[in-house]
PDB file of N, CA and C in Angstrom:
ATOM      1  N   UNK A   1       0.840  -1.176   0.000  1.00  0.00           N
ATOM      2  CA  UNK A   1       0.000   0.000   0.000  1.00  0.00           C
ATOM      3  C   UNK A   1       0.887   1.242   0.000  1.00  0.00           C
ATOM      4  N   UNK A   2       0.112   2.662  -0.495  1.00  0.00           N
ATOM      5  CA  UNK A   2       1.373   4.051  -0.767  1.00  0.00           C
ATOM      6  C   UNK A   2       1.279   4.447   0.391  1.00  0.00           C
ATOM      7  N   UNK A   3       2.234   4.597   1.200  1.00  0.00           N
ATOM      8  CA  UNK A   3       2.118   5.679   2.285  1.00  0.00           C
ATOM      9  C   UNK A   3       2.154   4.703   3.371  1.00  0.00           C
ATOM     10  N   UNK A   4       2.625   3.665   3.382  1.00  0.00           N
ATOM     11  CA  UNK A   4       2.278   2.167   4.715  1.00  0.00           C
ATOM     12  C   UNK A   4       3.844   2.741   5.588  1.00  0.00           C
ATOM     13  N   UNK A   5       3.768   2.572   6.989  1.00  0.00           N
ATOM     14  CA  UNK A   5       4.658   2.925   7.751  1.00  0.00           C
ATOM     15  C   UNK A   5       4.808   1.084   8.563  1.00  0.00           C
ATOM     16  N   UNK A   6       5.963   0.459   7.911  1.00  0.00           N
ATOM     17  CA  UNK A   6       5.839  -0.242   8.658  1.00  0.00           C
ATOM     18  C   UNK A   6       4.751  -1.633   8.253  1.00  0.00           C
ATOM     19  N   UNK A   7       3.774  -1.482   7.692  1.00  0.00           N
ATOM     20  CA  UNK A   7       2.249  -1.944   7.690  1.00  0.00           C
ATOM     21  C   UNK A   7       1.202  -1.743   8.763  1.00  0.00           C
ATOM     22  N   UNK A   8       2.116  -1.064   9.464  1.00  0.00           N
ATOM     23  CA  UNK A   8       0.543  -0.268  11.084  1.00  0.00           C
ATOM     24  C   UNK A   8       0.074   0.921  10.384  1.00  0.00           C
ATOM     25  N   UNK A   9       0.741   1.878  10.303  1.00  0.00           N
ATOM     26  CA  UNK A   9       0.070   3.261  10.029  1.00  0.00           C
ATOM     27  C   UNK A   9       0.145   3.675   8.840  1.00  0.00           C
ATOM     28  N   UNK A  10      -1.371   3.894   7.709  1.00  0.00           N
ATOM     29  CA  UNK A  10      -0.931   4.128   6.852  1.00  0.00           C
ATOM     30  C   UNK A  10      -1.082   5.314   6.779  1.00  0.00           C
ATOM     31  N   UNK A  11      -0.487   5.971   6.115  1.00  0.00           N
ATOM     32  CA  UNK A  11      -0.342   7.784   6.232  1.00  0.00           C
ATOM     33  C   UNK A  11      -1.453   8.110   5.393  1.00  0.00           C
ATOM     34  N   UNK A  12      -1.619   7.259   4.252  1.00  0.00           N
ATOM     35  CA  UNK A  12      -2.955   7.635   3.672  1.00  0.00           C
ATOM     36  C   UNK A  12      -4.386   8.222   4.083  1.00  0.00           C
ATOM     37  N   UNK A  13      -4.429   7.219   4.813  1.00  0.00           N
ATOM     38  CA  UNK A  13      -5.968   7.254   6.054  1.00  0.00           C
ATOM     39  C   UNK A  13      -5.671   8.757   7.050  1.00  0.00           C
ATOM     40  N   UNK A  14      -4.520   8.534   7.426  1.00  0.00           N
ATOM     41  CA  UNK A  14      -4.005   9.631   8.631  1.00  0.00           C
ATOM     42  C   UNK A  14      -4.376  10.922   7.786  1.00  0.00           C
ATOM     43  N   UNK A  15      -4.075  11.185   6.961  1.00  0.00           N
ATOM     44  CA  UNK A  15      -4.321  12.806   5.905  1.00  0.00           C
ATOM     45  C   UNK A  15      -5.591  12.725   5.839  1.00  0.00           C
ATOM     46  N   UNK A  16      -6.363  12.005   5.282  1.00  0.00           N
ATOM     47  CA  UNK A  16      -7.649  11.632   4.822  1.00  0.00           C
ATOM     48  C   UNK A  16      -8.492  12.308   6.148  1.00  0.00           C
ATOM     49  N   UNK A  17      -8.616  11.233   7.610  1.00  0.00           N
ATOM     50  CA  UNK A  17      -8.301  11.931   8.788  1.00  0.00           C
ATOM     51  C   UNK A  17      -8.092  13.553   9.449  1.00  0.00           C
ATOM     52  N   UNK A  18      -6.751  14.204   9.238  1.00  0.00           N
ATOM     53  CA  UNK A  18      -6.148  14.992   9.227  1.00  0.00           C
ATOM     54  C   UNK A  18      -6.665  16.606   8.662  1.00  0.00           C
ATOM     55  N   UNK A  19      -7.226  15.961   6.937  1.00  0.00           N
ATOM     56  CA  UNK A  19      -7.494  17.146   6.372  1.00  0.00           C
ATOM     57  C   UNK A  19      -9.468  17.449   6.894  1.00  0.00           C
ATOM     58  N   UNK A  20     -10.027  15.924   7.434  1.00  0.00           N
ATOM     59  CA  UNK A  20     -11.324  15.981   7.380  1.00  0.00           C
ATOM     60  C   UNK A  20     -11.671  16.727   9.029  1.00  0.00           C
ATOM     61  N   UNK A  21     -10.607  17.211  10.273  1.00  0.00           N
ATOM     62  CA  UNK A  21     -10.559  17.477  10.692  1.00  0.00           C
ATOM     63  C   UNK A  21     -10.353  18.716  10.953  1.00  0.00           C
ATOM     64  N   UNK A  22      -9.424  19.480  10.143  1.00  0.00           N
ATOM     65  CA  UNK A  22      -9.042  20.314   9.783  1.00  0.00           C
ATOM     66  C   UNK A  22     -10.892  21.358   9.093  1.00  0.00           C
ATOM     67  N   UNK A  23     -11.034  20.591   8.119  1.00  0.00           N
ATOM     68  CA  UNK A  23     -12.640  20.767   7.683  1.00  0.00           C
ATOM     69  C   UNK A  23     -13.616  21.395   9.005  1.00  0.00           C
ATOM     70  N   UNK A  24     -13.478  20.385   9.467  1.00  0.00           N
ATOM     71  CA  UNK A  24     -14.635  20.563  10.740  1.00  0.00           C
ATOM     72  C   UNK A  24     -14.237  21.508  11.628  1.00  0.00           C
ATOM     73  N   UNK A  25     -13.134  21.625  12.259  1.00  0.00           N
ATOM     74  CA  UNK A  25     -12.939  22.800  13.205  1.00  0.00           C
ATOM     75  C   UNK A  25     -12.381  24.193  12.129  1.00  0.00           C
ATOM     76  N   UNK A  26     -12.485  24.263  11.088  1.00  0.00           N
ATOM     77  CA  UNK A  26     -12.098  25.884  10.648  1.00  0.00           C
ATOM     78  C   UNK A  26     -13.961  26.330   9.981  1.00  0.00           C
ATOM     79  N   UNK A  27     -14.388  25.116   8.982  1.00  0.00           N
ATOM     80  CA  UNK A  27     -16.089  25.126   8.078  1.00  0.00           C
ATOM     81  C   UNK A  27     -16.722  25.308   9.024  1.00  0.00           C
ATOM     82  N   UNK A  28     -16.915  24.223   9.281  1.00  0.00           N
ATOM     83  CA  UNK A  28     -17.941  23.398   9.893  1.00  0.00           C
ATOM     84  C   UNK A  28     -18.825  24.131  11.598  1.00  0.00           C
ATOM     85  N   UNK A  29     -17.243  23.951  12.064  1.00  0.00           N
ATOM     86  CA  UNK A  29     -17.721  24.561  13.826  1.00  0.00           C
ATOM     87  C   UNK A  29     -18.509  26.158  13.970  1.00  0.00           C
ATOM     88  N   UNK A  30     -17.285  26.828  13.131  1.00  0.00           N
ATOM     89  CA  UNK A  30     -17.557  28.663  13.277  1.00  0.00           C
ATOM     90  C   UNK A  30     -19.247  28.519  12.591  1.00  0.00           C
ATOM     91  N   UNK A  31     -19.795  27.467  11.794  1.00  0.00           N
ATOM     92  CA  UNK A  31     -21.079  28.109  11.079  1.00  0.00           C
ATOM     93  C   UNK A  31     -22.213  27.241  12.105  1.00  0.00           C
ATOM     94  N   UNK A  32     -21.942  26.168  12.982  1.00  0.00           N
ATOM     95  CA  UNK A  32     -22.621  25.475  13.845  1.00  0.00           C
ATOM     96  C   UNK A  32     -22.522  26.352  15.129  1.00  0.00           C
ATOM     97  N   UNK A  33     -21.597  27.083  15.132  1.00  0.00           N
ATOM     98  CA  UNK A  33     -21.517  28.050  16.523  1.00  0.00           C
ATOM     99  C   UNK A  33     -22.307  29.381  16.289  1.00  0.00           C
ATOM    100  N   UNK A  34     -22.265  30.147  15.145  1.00  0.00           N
ATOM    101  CA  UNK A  34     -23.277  31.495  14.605  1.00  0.00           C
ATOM    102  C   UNK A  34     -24.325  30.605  14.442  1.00  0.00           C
ATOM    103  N   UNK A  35     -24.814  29.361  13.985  1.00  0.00           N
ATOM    104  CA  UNK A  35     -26.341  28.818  14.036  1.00  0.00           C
ATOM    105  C   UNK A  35     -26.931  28.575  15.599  1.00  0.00           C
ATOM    106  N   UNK A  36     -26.057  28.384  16.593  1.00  0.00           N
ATOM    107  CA  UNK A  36     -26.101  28.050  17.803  1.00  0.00           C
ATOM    108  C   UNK A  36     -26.667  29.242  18.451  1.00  0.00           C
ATOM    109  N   UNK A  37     -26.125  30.371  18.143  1.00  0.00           N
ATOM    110  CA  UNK A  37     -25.766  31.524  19.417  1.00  0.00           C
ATOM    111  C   UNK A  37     -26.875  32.552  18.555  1.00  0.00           C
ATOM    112  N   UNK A  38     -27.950  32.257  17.808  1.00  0.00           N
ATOM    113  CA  UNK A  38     -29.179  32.572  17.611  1.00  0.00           C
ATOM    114  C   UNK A  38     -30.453  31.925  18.562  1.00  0.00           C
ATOM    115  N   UNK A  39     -30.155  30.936  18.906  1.00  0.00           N
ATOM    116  CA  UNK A  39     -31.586  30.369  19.534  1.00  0.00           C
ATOM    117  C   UNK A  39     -31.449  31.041  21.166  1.00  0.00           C
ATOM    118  N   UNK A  40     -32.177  30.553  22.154  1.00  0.00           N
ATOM    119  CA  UNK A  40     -32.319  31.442  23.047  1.00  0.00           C
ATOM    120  C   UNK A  40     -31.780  30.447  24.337  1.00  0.00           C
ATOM    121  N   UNK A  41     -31.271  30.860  25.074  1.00  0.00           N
ATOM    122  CA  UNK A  41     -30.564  29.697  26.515  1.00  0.00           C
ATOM    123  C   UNK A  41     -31.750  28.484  26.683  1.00  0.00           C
ATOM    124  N   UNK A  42     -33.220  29.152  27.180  1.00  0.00           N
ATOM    125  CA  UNK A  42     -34.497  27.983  27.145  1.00  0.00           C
ATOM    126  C   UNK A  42     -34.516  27.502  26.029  1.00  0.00           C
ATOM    127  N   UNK A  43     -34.565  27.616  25.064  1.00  0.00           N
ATOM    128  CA  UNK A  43     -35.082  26.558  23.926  1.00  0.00           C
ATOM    129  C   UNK A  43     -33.896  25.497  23.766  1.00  0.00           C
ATOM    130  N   UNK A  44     -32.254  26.049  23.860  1.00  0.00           N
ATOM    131  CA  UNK A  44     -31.423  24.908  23.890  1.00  0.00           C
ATOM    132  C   UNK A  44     -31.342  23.885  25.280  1.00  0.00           C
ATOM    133  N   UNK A  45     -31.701  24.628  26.571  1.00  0.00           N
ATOM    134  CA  UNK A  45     -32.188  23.768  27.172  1.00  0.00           C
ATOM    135  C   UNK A  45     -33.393  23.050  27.339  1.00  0.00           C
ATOM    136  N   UNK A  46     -34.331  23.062  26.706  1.00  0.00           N
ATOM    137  CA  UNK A  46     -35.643  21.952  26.052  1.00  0.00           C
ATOM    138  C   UNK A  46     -34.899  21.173  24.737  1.00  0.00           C
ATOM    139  N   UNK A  47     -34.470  21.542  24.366  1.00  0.00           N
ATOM    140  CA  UNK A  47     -33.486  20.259  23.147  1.00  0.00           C
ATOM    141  C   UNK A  47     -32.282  19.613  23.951  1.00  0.00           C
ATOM    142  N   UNK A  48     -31.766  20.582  24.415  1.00  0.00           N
ATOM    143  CA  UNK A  48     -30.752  19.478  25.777  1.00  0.00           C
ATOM    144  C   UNK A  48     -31.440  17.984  26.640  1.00  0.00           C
ATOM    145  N   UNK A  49     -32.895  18.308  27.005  1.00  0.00           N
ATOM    146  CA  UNK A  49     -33.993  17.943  27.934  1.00  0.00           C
ATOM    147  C   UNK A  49     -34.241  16.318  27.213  1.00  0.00           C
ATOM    148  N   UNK A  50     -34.489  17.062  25.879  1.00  0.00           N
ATOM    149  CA  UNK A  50     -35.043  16.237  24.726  1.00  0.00           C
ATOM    150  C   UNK A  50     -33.975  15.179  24.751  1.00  0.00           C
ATOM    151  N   UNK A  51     -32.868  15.645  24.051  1.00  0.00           N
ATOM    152  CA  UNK A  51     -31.899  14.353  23.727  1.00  0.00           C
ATOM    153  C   UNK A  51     -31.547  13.608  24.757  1.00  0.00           C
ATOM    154  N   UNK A  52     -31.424  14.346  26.136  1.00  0.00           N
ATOM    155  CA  UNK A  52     -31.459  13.285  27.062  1.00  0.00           C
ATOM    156  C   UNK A  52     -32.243  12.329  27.101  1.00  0.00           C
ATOM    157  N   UNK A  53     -33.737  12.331  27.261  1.00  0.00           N
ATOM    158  CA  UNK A  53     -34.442  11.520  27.215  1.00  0.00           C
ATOM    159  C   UNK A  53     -33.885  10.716  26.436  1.00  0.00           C
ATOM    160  N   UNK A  54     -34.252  11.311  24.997  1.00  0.00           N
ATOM    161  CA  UNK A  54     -34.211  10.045  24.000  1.00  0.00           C
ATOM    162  C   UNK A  54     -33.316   9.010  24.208  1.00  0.00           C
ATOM    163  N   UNK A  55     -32.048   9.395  24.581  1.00  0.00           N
ATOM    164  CA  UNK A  55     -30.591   8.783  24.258  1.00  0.00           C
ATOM    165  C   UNK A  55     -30.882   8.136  25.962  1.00  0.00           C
ATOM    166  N   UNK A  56     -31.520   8.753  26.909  1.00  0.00           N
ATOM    167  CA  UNK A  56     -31.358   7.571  27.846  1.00  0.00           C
ATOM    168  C   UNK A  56     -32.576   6.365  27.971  1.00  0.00           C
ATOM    169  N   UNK A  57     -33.330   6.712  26.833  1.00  0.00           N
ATOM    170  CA  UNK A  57     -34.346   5.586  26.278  1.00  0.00           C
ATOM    171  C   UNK A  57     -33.877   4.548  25.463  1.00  0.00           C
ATOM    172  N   UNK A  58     -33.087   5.138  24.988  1.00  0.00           N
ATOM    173  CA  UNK A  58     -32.078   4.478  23.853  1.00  0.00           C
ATOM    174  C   UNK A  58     -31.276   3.184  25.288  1.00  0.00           C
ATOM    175  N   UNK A  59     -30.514   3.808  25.574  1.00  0.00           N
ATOM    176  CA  UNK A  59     -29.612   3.182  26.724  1.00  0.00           C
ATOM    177  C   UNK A  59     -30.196   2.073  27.592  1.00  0.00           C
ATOM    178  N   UNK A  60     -31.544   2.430  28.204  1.00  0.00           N
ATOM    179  CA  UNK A  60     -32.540   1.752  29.311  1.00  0.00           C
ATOM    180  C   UNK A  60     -33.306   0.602  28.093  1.00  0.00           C
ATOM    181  N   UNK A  61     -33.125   0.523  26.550  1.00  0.00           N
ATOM    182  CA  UNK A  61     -33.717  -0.091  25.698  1.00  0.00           C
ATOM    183  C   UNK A  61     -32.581  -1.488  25.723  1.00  0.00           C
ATOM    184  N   UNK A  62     -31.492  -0.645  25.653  1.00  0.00           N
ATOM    185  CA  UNK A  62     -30.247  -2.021  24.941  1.00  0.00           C
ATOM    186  C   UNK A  62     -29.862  -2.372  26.453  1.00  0.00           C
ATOM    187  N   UNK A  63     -29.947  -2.220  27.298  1.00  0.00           N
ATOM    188  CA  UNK A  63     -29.604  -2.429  28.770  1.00  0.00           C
ATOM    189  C   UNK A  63     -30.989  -3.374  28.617  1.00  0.00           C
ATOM    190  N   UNK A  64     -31.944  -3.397  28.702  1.00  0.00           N
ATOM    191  CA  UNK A  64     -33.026  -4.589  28.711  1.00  0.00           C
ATOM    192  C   UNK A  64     -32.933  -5.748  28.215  1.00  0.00           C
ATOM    193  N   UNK A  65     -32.478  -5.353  26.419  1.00  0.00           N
ATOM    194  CA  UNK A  65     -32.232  -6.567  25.563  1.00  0.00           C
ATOM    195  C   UNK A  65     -31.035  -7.309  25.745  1.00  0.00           C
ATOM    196  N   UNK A  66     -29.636  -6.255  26.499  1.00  0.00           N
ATOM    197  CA  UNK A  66     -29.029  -7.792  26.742  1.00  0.00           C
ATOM    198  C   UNK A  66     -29.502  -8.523  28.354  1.00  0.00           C
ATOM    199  N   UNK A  67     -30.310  -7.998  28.982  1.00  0.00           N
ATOM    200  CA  UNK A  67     -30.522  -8.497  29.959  1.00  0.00           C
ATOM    201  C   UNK A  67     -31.678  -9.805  30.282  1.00  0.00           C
ATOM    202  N   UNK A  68     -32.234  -9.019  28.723  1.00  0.00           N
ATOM    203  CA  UNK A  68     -33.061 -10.478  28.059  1.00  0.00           C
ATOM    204  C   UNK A  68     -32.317 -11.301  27.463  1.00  0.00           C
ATOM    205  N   UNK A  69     -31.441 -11.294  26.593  1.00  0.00           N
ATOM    206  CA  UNK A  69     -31.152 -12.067  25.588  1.00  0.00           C
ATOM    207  C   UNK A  69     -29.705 -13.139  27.005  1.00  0.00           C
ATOM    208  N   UNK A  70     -29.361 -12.629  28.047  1.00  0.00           N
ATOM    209  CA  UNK A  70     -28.510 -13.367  28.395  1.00  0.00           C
ATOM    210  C   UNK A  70     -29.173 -14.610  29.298  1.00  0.00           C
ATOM    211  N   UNK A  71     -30.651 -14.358  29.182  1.00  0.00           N
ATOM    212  CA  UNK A  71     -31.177 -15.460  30.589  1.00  0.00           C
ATOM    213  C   UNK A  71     -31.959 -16.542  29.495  1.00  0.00           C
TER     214      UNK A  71
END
């Protein structure tokens, strides 16, 4: 493979990686942070509220099924 260090690290992936990171904290963040710092402190805390739930419904869901599936 181009770019193999060894055969552990290929530098390929690492740039790939690297530049898609690069993306996200210079694009990505500054236009998710001006979309952010429009809504109002309450409404992001009722979507804060929200995803908790969901995601600890989510959690209390797969916490059941292996607790089913192991007996």
């Amino acid at each position: 493979m181009l770019l193999s260090i060894d055969g552990r690290v290929c530098l390929e992936g690492l740039m790939i990686f690297g530049i898609g990171g690069l993306f996200f904290i210079y694009i990505i963040a500054p236009k998710m942070d001006d979309l952010l710092t429009r809504f109002s402190s309450k409404s992001k805390i009722i979507v804060c509220v929200f995803y908790l739930l969901y995601f600890s419904e989510i959690l209390y869901t797969c916490l059941l099924l292996l607790t089913w599936a192991s007996e």
